[in-house]
Protein backbone atom coordinates (compact mmCIF):
# COMPACT_ATOMS: atom_id res chain seq x y z
CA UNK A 1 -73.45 -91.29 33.84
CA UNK A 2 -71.26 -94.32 32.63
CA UNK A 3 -68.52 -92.01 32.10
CA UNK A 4 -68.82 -89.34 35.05
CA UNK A 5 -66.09 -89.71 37.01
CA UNK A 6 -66.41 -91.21 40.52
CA UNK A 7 -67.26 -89.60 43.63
CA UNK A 8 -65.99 -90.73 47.48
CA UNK A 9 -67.28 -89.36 50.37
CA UNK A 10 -64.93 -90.57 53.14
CA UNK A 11 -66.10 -90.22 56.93
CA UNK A 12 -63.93 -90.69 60.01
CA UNK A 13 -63.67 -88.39 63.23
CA UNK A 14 -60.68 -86.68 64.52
CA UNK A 15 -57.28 -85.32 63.09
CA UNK A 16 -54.91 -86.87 65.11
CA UNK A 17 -56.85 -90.18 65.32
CA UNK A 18 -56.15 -93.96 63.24
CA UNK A 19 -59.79 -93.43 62.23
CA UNK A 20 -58.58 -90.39 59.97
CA UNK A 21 -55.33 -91.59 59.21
CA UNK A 22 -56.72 -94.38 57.71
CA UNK A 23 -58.93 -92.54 55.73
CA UNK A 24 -56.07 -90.05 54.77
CA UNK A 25 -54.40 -93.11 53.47
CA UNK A 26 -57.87 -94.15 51.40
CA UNK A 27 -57.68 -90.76 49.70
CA UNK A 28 -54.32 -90.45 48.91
CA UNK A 29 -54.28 -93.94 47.27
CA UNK A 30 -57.64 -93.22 45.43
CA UNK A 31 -56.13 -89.90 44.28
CA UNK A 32 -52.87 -91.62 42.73
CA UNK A 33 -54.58 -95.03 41.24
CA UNK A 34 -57.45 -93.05 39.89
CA UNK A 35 -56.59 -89.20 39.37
CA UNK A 36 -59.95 -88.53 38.55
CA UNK A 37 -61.68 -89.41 41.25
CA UNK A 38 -63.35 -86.63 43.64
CA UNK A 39 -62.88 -87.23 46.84
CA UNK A 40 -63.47 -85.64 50.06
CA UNK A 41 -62.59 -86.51 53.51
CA UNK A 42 -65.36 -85.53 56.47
CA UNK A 43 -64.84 -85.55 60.14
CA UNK A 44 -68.77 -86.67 60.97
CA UNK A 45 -68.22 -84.98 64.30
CA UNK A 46 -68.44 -81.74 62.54
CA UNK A 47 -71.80 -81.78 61.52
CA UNK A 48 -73.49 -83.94 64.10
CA UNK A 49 -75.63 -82.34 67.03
CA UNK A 50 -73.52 -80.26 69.17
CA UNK A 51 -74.90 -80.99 72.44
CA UNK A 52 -74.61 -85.31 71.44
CA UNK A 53 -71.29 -84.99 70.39
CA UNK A 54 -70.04 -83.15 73.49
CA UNK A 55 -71.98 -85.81 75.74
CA UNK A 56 -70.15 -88.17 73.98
CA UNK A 57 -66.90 -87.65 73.40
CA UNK A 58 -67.03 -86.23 77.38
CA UNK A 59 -69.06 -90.08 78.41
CA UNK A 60 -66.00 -91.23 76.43
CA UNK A 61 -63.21 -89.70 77.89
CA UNK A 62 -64.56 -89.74 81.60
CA UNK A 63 -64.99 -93.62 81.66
CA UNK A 64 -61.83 -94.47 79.89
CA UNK A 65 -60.22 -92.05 82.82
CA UNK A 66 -61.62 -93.59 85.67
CA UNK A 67 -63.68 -96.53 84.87
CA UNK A 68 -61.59 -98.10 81.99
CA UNK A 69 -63.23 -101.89 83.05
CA UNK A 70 -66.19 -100.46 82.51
CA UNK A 71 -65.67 -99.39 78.93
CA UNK A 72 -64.32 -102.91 78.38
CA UNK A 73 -67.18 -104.70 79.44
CA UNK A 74 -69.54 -102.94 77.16
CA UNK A 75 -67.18 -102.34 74.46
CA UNK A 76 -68.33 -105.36 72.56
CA UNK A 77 -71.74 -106.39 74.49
CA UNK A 78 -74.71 -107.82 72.42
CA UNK A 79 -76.46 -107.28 75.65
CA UNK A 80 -75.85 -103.50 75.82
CA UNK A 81 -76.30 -103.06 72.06
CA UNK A 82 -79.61 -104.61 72.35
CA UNK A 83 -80.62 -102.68 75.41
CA UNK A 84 -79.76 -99.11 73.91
CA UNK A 85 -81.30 -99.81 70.20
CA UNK A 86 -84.12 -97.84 69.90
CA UNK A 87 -82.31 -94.79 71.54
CA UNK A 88 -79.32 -95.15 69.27
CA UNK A 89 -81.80 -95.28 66.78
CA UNK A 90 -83.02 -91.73 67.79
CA UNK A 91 -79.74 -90.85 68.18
CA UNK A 92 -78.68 -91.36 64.48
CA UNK A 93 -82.02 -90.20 63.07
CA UNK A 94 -80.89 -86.77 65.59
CA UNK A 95 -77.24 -86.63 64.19
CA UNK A 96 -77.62 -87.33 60.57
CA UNK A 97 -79.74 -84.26 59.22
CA UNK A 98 -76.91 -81.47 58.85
CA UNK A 99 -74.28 -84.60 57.01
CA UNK A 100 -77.18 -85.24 54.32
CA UNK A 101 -78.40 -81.59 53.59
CA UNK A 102 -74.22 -79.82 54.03
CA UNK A 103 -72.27 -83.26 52.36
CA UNK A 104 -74.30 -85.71 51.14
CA UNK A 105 -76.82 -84.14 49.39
CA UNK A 106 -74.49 -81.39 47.61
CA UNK A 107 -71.48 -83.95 47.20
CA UNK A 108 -73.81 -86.82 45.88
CA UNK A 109 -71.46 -89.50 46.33
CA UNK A 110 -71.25 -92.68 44.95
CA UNK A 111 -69.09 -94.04 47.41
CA UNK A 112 -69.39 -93.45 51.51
CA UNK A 113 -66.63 -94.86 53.45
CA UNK A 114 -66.52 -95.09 56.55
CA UNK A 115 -63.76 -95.25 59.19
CA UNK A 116 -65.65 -95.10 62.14
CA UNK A 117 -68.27 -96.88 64.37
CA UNK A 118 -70.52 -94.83 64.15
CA UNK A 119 -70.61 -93.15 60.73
CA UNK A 120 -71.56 -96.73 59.46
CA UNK A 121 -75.12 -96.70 60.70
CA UNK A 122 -75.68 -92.83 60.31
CA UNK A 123 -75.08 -92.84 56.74
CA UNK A 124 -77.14 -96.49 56.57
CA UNK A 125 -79.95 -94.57 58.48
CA UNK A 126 -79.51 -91.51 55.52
CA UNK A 127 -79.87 -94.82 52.68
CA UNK A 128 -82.47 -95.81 53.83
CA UNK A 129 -84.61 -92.73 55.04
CA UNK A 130 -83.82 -90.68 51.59
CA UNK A 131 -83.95 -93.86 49.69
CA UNK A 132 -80.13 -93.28 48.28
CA UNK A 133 -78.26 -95.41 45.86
CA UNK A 134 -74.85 -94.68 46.67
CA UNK A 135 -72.34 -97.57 47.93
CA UNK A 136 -71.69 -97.32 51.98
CA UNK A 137 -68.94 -99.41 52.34
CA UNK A 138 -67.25 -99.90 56.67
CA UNK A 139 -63.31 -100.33 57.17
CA UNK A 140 -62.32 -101.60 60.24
CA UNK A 141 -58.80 -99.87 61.44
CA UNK A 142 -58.65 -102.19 64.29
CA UNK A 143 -58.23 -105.92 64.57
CA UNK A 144 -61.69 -106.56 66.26
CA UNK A 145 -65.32 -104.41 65.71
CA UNK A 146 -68.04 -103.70 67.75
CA UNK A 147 -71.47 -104.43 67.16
CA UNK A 148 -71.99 -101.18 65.61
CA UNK A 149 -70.35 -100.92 62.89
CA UNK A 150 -73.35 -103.14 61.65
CA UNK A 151 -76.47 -102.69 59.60
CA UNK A 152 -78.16 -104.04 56.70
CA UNK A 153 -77.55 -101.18 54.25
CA UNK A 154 -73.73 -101.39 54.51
CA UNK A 155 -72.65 -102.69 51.14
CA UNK A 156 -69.35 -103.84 51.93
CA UNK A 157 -66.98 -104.77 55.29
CA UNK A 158 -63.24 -104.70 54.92
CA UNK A 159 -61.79 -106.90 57.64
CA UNK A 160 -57.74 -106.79 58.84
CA UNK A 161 -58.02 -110.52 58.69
CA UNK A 162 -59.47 -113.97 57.96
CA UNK A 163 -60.21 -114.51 61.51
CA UNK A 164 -62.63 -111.43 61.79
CA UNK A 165 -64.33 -112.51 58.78
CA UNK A 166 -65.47 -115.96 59.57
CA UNK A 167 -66.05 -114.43 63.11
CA UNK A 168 -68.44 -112.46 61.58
CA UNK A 169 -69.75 -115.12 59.01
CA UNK A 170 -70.67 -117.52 62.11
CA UNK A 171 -72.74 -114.06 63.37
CA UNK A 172 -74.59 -113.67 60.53
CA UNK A 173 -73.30 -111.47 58.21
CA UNK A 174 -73.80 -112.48 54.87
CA UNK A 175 -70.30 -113.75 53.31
CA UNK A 176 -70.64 -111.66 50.03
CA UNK A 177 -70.32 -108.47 52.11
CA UNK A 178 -67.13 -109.08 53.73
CA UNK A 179 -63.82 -108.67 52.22
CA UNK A 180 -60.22 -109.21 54.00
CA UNK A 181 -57.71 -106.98 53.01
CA UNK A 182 -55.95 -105.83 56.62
CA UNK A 183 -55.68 -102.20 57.95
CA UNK A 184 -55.37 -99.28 55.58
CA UNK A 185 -52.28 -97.29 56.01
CA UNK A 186 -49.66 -94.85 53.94
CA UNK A 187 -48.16 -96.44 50.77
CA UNK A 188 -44.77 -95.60 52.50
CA UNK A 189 -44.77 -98.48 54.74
CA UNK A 190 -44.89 -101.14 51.51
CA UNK A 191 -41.55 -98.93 50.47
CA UNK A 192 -37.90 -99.88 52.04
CA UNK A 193 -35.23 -97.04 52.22
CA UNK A 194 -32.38 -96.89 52.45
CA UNK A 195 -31.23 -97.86 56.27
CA UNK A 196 -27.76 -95.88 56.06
CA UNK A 197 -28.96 -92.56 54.32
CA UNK A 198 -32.02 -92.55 57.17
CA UNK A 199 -29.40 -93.00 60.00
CA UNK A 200 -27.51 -89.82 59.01
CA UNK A 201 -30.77 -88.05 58.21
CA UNK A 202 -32.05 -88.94 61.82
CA UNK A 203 -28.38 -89.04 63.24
CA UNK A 204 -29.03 -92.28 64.50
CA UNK A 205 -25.65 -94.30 65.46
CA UNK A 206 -25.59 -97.77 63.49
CA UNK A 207 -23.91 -99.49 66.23
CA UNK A 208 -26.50 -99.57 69.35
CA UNK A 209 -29.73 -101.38 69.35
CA UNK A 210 -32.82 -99.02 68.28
CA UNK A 211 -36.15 -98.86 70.43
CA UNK A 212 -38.41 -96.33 69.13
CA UNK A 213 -41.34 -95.33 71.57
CA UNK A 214 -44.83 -93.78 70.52
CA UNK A 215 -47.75 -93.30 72.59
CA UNK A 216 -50.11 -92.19 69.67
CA UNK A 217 -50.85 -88.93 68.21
CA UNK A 218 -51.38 -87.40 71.65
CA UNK A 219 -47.62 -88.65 73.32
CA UNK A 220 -50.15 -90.66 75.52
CA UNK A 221 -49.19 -93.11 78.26
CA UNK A 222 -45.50 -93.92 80.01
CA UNK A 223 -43.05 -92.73 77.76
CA UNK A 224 -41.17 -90.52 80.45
CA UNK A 225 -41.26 -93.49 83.06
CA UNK A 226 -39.92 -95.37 80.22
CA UNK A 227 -37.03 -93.44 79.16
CA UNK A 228 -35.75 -93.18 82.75
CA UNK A 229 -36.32 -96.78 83.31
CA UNK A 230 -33.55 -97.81 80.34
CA UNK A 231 -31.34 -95.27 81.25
CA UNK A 232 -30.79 -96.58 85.17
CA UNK A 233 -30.84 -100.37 83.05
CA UNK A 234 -27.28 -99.45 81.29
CA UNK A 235 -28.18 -101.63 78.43
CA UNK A 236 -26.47 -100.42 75.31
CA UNK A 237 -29.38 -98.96 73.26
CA UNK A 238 -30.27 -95.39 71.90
CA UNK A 239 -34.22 -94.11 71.71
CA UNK A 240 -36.27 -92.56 69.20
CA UNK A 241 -39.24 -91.12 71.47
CA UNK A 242 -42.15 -89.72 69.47
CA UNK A 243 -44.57 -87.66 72.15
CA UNK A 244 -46.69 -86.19 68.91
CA UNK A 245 -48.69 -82.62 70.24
CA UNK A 246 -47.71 -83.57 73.87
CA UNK A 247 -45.49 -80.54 74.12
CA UNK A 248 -45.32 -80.82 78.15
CA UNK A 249 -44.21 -84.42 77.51
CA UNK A 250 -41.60 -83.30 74.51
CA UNK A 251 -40.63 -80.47 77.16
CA UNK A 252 -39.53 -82.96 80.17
CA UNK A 253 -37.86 -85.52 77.99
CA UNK A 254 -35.66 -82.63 76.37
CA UNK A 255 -34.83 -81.63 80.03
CA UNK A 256 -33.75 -85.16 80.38
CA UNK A 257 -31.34 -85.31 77.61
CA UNK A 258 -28.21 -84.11 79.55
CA UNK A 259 -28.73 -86.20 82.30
CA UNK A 260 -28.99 -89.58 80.67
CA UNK A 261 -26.36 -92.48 80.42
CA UNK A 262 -27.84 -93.33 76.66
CA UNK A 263 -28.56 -91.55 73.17
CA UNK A 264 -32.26 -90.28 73.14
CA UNK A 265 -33.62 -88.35 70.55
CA UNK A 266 -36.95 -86.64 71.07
CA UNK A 267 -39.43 -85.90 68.75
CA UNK A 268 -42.77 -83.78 68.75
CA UNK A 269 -45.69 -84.68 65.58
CA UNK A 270 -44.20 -85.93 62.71
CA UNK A 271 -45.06 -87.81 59.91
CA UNK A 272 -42.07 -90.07 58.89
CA UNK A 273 -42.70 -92.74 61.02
CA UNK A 274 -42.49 -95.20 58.51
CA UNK A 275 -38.65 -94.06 58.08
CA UNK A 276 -38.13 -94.04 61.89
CA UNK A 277 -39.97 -98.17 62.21
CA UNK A 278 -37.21 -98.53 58.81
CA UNK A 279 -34.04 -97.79 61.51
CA UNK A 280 -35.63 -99.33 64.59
CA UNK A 281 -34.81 -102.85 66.04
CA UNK A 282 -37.89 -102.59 68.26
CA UNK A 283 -41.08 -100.45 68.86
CA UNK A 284 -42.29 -99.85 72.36
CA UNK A 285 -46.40 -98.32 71.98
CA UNK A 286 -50.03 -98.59 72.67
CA UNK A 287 -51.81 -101.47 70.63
CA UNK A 288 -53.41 -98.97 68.27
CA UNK A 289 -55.00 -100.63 65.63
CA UNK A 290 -52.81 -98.52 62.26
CA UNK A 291 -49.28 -98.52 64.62
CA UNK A 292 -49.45 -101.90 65.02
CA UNK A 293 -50.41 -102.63 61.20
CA UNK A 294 -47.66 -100.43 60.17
CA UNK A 295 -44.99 -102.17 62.36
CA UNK A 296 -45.73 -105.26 61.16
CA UNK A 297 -46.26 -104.59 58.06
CA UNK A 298 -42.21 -102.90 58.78
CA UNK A 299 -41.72 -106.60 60.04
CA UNK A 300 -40.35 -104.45 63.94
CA UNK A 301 -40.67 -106.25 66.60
CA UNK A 302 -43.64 -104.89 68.96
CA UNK A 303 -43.59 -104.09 72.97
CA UNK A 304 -46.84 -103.38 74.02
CA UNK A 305 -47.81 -100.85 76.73
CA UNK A 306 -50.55 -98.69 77.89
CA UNK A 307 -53.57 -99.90 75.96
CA UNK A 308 -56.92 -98.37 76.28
CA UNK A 309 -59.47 -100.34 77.15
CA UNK A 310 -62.12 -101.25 74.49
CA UNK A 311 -60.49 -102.20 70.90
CA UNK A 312 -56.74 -101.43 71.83
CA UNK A 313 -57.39 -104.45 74.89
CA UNK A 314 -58.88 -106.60 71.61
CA UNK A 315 -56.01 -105.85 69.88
CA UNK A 316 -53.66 -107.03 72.19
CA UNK A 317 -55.56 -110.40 73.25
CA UNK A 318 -55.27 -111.27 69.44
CA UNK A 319 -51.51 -110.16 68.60
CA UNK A 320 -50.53 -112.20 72.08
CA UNK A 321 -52.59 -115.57 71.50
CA UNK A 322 -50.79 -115.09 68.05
CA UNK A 323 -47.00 -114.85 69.56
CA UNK A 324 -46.33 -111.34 67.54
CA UNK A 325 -46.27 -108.59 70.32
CA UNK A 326 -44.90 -108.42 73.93
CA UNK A 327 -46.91 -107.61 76.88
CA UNK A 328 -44.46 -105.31 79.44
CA UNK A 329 -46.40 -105.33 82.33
CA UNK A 330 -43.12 -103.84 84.38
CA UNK A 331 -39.59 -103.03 84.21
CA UNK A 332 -38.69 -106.78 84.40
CA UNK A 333 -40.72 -107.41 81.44
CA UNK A 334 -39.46 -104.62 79.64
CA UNK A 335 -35.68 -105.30 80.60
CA UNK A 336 -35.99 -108.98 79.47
CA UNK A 337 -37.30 -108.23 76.18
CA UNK A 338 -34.22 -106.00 74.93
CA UNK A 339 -31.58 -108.73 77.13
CA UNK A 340 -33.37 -110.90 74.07
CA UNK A 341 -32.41 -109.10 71.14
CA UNK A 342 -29.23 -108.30 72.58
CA UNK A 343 -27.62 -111.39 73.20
CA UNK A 344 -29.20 -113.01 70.12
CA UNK A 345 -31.63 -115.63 72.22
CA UNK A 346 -34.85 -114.08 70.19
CA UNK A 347 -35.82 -116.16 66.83
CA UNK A 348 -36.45 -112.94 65.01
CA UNK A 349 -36.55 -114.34 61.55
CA UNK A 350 -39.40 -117.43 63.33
CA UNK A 351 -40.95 -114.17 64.74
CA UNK A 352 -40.92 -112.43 61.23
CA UNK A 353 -42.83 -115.60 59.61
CA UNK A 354 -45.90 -115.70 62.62
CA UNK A 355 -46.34 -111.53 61.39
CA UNK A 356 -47.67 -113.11 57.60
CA UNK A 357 -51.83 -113.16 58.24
CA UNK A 358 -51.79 -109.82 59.79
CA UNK A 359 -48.83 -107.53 57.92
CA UNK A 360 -51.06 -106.33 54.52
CA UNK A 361 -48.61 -104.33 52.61
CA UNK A 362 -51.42 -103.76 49.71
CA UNK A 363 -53.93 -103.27 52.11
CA UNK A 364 -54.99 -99.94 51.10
CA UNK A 365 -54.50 -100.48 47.66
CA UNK A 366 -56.65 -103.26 47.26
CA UNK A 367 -59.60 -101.90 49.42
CA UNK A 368 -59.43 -98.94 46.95
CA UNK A 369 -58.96 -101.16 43.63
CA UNK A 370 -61.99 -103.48 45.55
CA UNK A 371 -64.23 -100.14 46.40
CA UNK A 372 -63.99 -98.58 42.38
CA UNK A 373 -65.04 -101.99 41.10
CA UNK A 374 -68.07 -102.61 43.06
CA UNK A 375 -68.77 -98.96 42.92
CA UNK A 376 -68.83 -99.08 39.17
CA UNK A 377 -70.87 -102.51 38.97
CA UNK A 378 -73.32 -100.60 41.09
CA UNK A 379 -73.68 -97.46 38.53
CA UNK A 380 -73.85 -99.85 35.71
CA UNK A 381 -76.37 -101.87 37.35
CA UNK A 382 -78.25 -98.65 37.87
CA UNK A 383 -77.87 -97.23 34.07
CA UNK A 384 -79.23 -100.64 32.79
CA UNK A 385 -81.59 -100.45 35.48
CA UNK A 386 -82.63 -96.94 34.57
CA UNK A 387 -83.08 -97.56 31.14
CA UNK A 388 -85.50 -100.49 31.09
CA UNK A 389 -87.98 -98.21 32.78
């Protein structure tokens, strides 16, 4: 046992989502620092109940559509996490059995990560039901959690910042459990390129101010609206739009293109971002919890727009009270902002040194480096355990 090589279950939901990018970014650092290691990345959706999954993910998507205040009030509510307990309870014990008997049980990890809410207390529930040793560790990919990422059988809590953790110290949570590291995301980020071969590769022109523009995986949000905004402004700028599988979006930008005053440059999914935030004076996006950690991890200035209600509104409160991102509430706002790079009146270098708490370059590498240690203590502790018997 002492020299079987590790195994990491890793559980997030999605394939376009920050939840599974994040754990993407887990695994591929695992896989380089420690060749060895088996790993496999789950979506839990895939083997929870059918029916519960569709309720949810419908619940979901209904009140952020037309009741988004709603799903901010009860993002975060002790009162409503007390209320629904015991169902959630039934919920998990209802959701868990097809994980343990299809991926657990055959895997036999040593390691469960988990990206998500609500994988956290499945795979607690699955501890402590079948009475399993294995290390269930939580990684927050936002700057704020919800109450239920919580339960006594999670091992280990890796925060995006000091601030969460003595949050979360002051609630309870015993200090030993909670680690800050920041956000997980893609080695790439930590690496700088070179700004003049990415120009040509991109055919980016070195002399106008850059503004990229992302609205997530699914080209959510304003992007169009936008676009057509800084073109009537006449500002002397070029855009980088990223609508990722919105094809109906990529579609009416492209029909845009020979009608504009300025350089735009649409793109569909992709995965260099990291070289596109490298060539960008500014980033214009929703306040999703691994954009925003790559960006300032980038050190690029951040616009925000369009947030979702729930953590993406928790996001924003804390990247405002700190001074690092810009609200753009309308096209004044939005106007203003680029007038301020452009004629030199924003401090970016004092805006670069308020970005230090919250830009974790090694993020992901020292969550994995964090997760094989204690993950190792624990199988020694169980060998010398074992053999006293």
């Amino acid at each position: 046992m002492k020299n079987q090589n590790l195994r990491v279950l890793l559980l997030s939901v999605g394939t376009l989502s920050g939840h599974r990018q994040a754990a993407e970014a887990i695994k591929h650092t695992l896989k380089k620092l420690y060749p060895d290691t088996q790993v496999q990345n789950v979506n839990l959706f895939r083997y929870g109940n059918p029916f519960w999954v569709c309720l949810l993910n419908g619940l979901y998507n209904a009140i952020i559509k037309f009741v988004p205040w709603f799903w901010d009030l009860i993002w975060d509510s002790k009162e409503v996490y007390w209320l629904t307990y015991i169902l959630r309870g039934i919920l998990y014990q209802l959701n868990y059995f097809r994980l343990y008997r299809e991926v657990i049980l055959p895997f036999s990890p040593h390691a469960i990560i988990c990206t998500y809410s609500l994988a956290s207390p499945i795979c607690a529930a699955i501890k402590k039901k079948k009475r399993s040793n294995y290390l269930l560790a939580a990684v927050s990919t936002d700057f704020s959690l919800n109450p239920y990422w919580f339960d006594d059988n999670v091992d280990a809590y890796f925060l995006a910042h000091e601030g969460l953790r003595k949050k979360l110290i002051k609630e309870g949570v015993s200090p030993g459990k909670l680690y800050t590291v920041g956000i997980p995301i893609s080695m790439d980020f930590s690496q700088h390129k070179n700004k003049v071969e990415l120009r040509k590769k991109w055919e980016v022109k070195k002399d106008l101010f850059t503004i990229l523009l992302m609205g997530g995986g699914l080209g959510m949000g304003s992007l169009k609206e936008i676009v057509v905004t800084l073109d009537s402004s006449h500002l002397p700028i070029q855009l980088l739009v990223v609508t990722g599988i919105n094809r109906r979006l990529k579609r009416k930008l492209r029909a845009l293109e020979s009608d504009l005053n300025l350089p735009l440059k649409v793109l569909g999914y992709i995965k260099q971002i990291d070289e596109l935030m490298e060539i960008s004076d500014l980033l214009i996006s929703k306040p999703g919890g691994l954009t925003t950690a790559e960006a300032l991890v980038k050190k690029l200035p951040l616009g925000i727009v369009d947030s979702l209600a729930g953590q993406e509104r928790r996001n924003q409160q804390l990247l405002s009270r700190k001074g690092i991102s810009f609200e753009l509430k309308d096209r004044e706002d939005l106007i203003n902002l680029i007038q301020s790079f452009l004629d030199n009146s924003f401090d970016l270098a004092q805006w670069q040194s308020r970005v230090g708490d919250l830009a974790r370059p090694r993020a992901t590498q020292e969550i994995v480096e964090k997760l094989v240690s204690l993950t190792k203590e624990r199988k020694y502790d169980s060998e010398i355990s074992g053999s006293t018997d």
